[in-house]
PDB file of N, CA and C in Angstrom:
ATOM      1  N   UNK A   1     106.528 -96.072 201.321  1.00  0.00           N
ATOM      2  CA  UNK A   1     107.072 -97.359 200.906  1.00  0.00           C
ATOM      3  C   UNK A   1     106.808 -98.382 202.003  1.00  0.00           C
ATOM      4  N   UNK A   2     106.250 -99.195 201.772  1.00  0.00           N
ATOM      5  CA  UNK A   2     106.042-100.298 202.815  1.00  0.00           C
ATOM      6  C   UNK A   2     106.842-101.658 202.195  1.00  0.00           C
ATOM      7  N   UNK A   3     107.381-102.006 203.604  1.00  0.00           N
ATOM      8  CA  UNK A   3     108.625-103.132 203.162  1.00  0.00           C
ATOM      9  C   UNK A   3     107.615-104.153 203.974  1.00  0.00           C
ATOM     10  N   UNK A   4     108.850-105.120 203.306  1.00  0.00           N
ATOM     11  CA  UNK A   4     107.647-106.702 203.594  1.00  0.00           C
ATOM     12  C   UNK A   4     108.774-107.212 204.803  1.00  0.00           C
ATOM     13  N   UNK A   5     107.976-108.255 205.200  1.00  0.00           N
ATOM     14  CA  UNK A   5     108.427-109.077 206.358  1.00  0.00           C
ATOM     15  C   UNK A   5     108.371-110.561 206.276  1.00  0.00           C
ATOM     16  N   UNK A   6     110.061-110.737 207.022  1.00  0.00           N
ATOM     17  CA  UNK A   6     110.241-112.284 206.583  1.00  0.00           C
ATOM     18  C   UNK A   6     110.538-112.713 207.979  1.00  0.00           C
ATOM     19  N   UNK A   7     110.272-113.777 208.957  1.00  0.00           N
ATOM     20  CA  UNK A   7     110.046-114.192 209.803  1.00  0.00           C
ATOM     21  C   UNK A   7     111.286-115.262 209.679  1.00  0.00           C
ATOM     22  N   UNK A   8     111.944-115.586 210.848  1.00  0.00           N
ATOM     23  CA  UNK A   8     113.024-116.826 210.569  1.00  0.00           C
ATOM     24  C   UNK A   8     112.132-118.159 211.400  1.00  0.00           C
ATOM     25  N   UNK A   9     112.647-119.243 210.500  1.00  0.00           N
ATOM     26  CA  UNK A   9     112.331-120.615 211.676  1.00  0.00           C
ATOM     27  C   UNK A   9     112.314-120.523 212.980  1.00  0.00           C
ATOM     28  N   UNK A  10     113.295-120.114 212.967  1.00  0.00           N
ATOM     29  CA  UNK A  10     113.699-119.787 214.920  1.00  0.00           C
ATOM     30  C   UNK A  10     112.247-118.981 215.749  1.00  0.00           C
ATOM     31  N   UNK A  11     112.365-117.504 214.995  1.00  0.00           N
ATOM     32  CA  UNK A  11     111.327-116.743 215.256  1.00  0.00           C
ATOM     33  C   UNK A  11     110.061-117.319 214.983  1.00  0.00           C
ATOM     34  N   UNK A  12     109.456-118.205 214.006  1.00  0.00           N
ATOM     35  CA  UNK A  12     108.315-118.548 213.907  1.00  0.00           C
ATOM     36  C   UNK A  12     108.285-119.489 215.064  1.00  0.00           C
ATOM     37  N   UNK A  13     108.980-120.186 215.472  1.00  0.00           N
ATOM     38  CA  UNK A  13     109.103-121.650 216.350  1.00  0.00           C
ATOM     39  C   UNK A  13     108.845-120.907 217.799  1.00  0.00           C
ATOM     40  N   UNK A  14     109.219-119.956 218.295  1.00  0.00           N
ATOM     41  CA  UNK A  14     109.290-118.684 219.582  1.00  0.00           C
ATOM     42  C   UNK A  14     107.488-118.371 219.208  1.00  0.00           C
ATOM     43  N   UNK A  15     107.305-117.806 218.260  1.00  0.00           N
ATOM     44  CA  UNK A  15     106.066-117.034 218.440  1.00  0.00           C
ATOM     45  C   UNK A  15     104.927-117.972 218.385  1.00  0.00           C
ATOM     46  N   UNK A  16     104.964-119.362 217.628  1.00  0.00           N
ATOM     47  CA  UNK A  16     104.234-120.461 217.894  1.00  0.00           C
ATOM     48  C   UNK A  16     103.799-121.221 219.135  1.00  0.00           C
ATOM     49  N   UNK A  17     104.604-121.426 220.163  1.00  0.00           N
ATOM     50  CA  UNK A  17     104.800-121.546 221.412  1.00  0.00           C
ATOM     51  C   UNK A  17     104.336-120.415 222.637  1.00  0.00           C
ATOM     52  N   UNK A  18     103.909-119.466 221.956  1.00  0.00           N
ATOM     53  CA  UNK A  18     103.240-118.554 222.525  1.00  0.00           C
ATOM     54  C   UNK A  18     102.073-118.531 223.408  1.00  0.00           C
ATOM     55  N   UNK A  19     101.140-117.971 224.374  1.00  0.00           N
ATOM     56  CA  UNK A  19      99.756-118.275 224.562  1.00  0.00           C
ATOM     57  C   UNK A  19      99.303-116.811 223.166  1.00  0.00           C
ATOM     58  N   UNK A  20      98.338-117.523 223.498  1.00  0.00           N
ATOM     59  CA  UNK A  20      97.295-117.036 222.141  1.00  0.00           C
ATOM     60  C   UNK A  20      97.484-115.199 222.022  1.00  0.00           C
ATOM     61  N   UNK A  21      96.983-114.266 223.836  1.00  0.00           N
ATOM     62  CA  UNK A  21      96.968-113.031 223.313  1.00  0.00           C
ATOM     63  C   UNK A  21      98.713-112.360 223.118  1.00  0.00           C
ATOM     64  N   UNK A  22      99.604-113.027 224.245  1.00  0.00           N
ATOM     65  CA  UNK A  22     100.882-112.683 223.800  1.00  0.00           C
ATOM     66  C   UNK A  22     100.978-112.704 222.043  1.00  0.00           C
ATOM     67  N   UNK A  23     101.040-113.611 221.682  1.00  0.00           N
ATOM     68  CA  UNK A  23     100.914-113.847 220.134  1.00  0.00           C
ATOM     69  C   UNK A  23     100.715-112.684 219.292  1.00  0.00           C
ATOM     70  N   UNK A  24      99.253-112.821 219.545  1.00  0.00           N
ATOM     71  CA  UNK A  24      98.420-111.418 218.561  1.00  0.00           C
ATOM     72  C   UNK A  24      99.542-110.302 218.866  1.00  0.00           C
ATOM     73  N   UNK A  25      99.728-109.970 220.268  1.00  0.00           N
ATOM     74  CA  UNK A  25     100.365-108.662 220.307  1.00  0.00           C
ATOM     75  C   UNK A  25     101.807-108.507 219.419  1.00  0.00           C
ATOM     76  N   UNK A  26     102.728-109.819 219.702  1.00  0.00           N
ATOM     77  CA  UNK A  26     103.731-109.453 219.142  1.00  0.00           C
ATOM     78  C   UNK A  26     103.947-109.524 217.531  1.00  0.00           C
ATOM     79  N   UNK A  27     102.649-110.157 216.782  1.00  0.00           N
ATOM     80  CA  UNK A  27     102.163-110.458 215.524  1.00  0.00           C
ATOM     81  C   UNK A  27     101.796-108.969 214.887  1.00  0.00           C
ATOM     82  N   UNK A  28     101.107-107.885 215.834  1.00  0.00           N
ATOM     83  CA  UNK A  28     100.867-106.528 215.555  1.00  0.00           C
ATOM     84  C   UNK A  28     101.986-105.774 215.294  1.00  0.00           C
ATOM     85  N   UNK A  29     102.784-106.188 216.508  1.00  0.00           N
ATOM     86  CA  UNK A  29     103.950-105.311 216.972  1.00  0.00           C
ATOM     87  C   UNK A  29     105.047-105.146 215.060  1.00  0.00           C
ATOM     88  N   UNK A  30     104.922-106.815 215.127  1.00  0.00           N
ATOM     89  CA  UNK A  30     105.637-107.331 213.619  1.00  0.00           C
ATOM     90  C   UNK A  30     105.482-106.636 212.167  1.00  0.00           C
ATOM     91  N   UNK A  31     104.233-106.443 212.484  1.00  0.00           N
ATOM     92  CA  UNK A  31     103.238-105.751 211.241  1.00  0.00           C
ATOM     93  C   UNK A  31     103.095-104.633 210.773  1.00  0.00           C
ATOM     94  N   UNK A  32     103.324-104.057 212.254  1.00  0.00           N
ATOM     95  CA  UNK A  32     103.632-102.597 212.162  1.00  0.00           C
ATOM     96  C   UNK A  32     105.323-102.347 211.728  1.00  0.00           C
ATOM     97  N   UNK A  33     105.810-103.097 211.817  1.00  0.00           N
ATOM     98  CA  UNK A  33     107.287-102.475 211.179  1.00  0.00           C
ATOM     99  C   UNK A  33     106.973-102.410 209.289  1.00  0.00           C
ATOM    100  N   UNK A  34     106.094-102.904 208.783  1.00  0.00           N
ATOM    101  CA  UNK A  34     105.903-102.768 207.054  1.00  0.00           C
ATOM    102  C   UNK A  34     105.898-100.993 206.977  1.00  0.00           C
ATOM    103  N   UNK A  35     105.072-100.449 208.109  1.00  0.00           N
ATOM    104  CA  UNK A  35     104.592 -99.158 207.728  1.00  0.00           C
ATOM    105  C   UNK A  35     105.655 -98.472 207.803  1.00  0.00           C
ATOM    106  N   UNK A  36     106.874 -98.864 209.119  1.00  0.00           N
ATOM    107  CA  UNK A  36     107.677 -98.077 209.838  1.00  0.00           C
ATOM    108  C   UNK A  36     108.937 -98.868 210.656  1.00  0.00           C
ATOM    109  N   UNK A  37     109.744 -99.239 209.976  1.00  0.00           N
ATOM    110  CA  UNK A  37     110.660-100.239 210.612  1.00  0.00           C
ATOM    111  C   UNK A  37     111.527 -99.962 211.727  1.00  0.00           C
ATOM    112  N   UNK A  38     111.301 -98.399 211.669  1.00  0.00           N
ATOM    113  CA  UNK A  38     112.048 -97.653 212.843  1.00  0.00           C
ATOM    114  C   UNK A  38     111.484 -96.655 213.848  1.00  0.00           C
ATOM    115  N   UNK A  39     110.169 -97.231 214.460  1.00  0.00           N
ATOM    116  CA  UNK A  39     109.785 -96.782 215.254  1.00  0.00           C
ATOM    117  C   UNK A  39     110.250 -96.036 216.397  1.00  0.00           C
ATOM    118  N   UNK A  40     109.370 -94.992 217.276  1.00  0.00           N
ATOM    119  CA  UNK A  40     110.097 -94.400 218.035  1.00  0.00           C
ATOM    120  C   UNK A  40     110.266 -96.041 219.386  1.00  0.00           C
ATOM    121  N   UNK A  41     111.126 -95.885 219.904  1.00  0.00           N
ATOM    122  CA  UNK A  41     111.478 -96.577 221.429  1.00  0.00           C
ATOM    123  C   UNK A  41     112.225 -97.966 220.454  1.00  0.00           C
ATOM    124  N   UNK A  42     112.617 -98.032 219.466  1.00  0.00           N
ATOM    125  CA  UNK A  42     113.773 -99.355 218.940  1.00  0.00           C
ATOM    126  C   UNK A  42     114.681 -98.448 219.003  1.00  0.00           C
ATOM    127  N   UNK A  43     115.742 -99.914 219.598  1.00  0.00           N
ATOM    128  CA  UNK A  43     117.181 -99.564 219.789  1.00  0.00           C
ATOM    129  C   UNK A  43     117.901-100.460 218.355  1.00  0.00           C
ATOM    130  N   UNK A  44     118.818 -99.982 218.296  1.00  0.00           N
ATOM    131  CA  UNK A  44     120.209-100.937 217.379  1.00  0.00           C
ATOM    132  C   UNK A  44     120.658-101.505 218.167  1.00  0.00           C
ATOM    133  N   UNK A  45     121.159-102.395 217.958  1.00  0.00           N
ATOM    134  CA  UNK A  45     122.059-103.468 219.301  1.00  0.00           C
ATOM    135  C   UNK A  45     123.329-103.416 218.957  1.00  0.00           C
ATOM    136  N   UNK A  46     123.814-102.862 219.852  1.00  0.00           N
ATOM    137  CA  UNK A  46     126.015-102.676 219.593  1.00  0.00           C
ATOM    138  C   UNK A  46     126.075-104.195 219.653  1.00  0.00           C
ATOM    139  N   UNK A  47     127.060-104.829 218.827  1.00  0.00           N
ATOM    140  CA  UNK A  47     127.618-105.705 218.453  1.00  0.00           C
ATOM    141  C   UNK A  47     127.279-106.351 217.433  1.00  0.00           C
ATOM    142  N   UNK A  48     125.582-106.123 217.074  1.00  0.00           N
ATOM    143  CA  UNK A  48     125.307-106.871 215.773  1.00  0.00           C
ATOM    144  C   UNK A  48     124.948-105.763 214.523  1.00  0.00           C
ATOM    145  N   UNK A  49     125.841-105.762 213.844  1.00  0.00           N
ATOM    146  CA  UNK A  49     125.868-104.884 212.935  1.00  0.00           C
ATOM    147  C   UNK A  49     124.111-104.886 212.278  1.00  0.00           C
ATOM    148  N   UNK A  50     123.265-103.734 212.326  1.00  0.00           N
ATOM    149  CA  UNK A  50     122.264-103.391 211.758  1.00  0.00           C
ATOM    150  C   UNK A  50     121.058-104.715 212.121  1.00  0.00           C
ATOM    151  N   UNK A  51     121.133-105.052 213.376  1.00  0.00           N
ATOM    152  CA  UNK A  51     120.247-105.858 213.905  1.00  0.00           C
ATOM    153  C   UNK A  51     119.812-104.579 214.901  1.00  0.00           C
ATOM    154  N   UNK A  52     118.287-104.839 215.560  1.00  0.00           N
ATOM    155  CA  UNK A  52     117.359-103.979 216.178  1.00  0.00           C
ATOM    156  C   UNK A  52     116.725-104.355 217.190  1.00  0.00           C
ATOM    157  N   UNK A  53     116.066-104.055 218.403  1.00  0.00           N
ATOM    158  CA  UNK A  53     115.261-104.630 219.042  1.00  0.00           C
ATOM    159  C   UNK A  53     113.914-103.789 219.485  1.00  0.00           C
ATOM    160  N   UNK A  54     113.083-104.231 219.382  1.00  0.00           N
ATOM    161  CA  UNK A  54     111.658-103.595 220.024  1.00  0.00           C
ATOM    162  C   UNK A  54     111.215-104.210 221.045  1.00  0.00           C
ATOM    163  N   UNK A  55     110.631-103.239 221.937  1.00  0.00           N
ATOM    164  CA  UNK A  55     110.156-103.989 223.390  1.00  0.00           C
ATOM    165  C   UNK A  55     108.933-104.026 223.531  1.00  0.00           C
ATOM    166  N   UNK A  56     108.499-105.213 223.588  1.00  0.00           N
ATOM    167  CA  UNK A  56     106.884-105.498 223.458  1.00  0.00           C
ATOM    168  C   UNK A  56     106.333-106.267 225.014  1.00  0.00           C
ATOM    169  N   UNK A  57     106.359-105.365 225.897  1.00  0.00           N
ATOM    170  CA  UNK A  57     105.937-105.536 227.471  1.00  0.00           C
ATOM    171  C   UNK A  57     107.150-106.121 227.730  1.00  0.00           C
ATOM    172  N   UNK A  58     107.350-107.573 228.417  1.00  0.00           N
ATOM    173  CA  UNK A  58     108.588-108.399 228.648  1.00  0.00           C
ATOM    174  C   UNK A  58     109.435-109.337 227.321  1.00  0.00           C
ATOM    175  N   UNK A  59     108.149-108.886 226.227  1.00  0.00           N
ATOM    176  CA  UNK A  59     109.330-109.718 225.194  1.00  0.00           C
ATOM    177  C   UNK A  59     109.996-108.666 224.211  1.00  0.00           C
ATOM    178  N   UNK A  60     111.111-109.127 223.857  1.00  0.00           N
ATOM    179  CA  UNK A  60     111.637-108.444 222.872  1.00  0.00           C
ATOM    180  C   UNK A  60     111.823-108.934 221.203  1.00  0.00           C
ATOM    181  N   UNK A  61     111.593-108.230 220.202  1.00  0.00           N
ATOM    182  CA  UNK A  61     111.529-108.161 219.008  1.00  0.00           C
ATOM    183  C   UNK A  61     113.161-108.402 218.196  1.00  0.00           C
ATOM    184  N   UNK A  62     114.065-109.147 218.064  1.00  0.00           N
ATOM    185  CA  UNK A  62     115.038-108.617 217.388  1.00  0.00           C
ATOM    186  C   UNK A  62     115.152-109.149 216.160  1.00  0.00           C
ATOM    187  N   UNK A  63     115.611-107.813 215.111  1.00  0.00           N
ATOM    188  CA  UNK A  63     115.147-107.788 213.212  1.00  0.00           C
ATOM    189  C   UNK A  63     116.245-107.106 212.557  1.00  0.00           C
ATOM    190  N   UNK A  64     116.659-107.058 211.501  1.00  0.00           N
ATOM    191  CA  UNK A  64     117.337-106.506 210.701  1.00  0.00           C
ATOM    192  C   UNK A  64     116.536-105.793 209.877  1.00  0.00           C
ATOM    193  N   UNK A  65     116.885-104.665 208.933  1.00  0.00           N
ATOM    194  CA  UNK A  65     116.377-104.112 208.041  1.00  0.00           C
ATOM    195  C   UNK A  65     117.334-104.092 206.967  1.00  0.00           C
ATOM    196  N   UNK A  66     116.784-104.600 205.684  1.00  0.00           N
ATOM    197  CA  UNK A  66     117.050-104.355 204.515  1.00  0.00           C
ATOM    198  C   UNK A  66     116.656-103.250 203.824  1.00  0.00           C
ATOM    199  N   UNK A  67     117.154-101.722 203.785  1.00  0.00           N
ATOM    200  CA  UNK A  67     116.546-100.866 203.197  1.00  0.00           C
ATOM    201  C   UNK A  67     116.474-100.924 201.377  1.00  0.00           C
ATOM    202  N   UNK A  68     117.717-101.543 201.088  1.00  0.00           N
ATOM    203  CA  UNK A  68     117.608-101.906 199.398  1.00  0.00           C
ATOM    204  C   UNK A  68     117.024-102.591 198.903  1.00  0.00           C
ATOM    205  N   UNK A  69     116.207-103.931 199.378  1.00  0.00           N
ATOM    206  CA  UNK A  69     115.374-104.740 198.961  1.00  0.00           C
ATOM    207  C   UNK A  69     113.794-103.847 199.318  1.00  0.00           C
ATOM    208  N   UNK A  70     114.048-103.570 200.483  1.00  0.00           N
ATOM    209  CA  UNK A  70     112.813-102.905 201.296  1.00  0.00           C
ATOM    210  C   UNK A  70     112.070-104.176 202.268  1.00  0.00           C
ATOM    211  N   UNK A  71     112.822-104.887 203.223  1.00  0.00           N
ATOM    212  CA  UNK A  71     112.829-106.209 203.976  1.00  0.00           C
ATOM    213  C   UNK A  71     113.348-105.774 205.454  1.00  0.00           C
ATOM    214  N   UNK A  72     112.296-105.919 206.320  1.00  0.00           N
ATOM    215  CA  UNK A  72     112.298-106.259 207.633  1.00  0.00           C
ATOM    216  C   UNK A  72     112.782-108.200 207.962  1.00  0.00           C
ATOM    217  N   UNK A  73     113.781-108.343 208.372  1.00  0.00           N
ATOM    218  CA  UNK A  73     113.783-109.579 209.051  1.00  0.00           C
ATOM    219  C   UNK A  73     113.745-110.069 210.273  1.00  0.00           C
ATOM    220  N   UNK A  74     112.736-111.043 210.815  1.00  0.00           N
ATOM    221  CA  UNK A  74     112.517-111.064 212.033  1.00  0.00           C
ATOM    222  C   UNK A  74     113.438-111.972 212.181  1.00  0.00           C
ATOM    223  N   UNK A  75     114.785-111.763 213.007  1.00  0.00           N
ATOM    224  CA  UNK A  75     115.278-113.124 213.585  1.00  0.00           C
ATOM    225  C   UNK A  75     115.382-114.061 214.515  1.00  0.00           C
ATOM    226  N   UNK A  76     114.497-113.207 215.754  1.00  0.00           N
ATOM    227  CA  UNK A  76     114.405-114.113 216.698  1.00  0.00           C
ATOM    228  C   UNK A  76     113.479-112.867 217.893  1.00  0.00           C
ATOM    229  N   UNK A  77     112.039-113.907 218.486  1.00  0.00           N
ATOM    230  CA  UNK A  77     111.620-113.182 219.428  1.00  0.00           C
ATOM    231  C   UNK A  77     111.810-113.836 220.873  1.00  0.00           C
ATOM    232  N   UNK A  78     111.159-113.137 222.284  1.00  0.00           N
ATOM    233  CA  UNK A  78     111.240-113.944 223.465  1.00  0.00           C
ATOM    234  C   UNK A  78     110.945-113.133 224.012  1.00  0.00           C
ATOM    235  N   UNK A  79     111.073-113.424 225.765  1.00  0.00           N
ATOM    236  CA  UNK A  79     111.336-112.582 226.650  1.00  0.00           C
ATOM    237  C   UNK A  79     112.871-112.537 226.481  1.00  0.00           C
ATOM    238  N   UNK A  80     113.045-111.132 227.670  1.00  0.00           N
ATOM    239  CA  UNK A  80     113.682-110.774 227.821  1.00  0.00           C
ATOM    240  C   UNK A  80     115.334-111.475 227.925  1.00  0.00           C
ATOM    241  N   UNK A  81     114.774-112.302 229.130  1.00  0.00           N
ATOM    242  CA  UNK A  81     116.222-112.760 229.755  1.00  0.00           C
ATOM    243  C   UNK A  81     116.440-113.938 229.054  1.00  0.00           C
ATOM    244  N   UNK A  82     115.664-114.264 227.977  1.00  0.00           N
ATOM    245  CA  UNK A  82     116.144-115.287 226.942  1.00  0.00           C
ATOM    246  C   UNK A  82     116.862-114.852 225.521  1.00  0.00           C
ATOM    247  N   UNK A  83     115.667-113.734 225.303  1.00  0.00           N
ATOM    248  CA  UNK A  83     116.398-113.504 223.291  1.00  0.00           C
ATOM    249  C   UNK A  83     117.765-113.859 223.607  1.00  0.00           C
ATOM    250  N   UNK A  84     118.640-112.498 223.863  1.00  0.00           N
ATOM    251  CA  UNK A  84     119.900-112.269 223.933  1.00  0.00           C
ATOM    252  C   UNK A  84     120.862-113.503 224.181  1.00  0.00           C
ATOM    253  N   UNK A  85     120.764-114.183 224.334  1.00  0.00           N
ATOM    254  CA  UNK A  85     121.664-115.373 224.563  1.00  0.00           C
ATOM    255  C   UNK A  85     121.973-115.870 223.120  1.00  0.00           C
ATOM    256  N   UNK A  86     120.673-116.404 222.752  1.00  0.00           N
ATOM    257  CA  UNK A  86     120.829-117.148 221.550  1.00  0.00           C
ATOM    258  C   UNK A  86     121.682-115.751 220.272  1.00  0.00           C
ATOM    259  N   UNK A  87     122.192-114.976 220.501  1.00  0.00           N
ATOM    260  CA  UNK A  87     122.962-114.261 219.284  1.00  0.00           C
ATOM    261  C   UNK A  87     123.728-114.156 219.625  1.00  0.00           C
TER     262      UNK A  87
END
């Protein structure tokens, strides 16, 4: 079953602002959750109920999964010592 992926404003506005190969990578990183939304090395994040994070060198990935629709949501990417603030 491959689930689809929905990107938020926020997250598109982060990954736009990007340099070009950061980009691609975390655009792969994204892509690959259709096949597998729960890769090995993602954590769940205590406090946000069924929100996730993946670590992509210094930036991090954080998404929800919809398993009943079959929907990955990206809600927000960055480095490190930024994501986490904004949630």
């Amino acid at each position: 079953m491959r689930y689809s992926i929905e990107i938020t404003r926020e997250a598109m506005r982060a990954l736009a602002k990007l340099d070009k190969p950061v980009r691609r990578r975390l655009q792969t990183a994204i892509y690959g959750l259709q096949n597998d939304p729960r890769p090995n090395g993602v954590k769940a994040l205590k406090g946000l109920n069924g929100a996730y994070r993946m670590r992509v060198g210094d930036y991090r990935i954080i998404y929800t999964i919809d398993d009943g629709r079959l929907v990955v949501v990206v809600v927000d990417l960055g480095r490190r010592r930024e994501v986490y603030r904004n949630l």
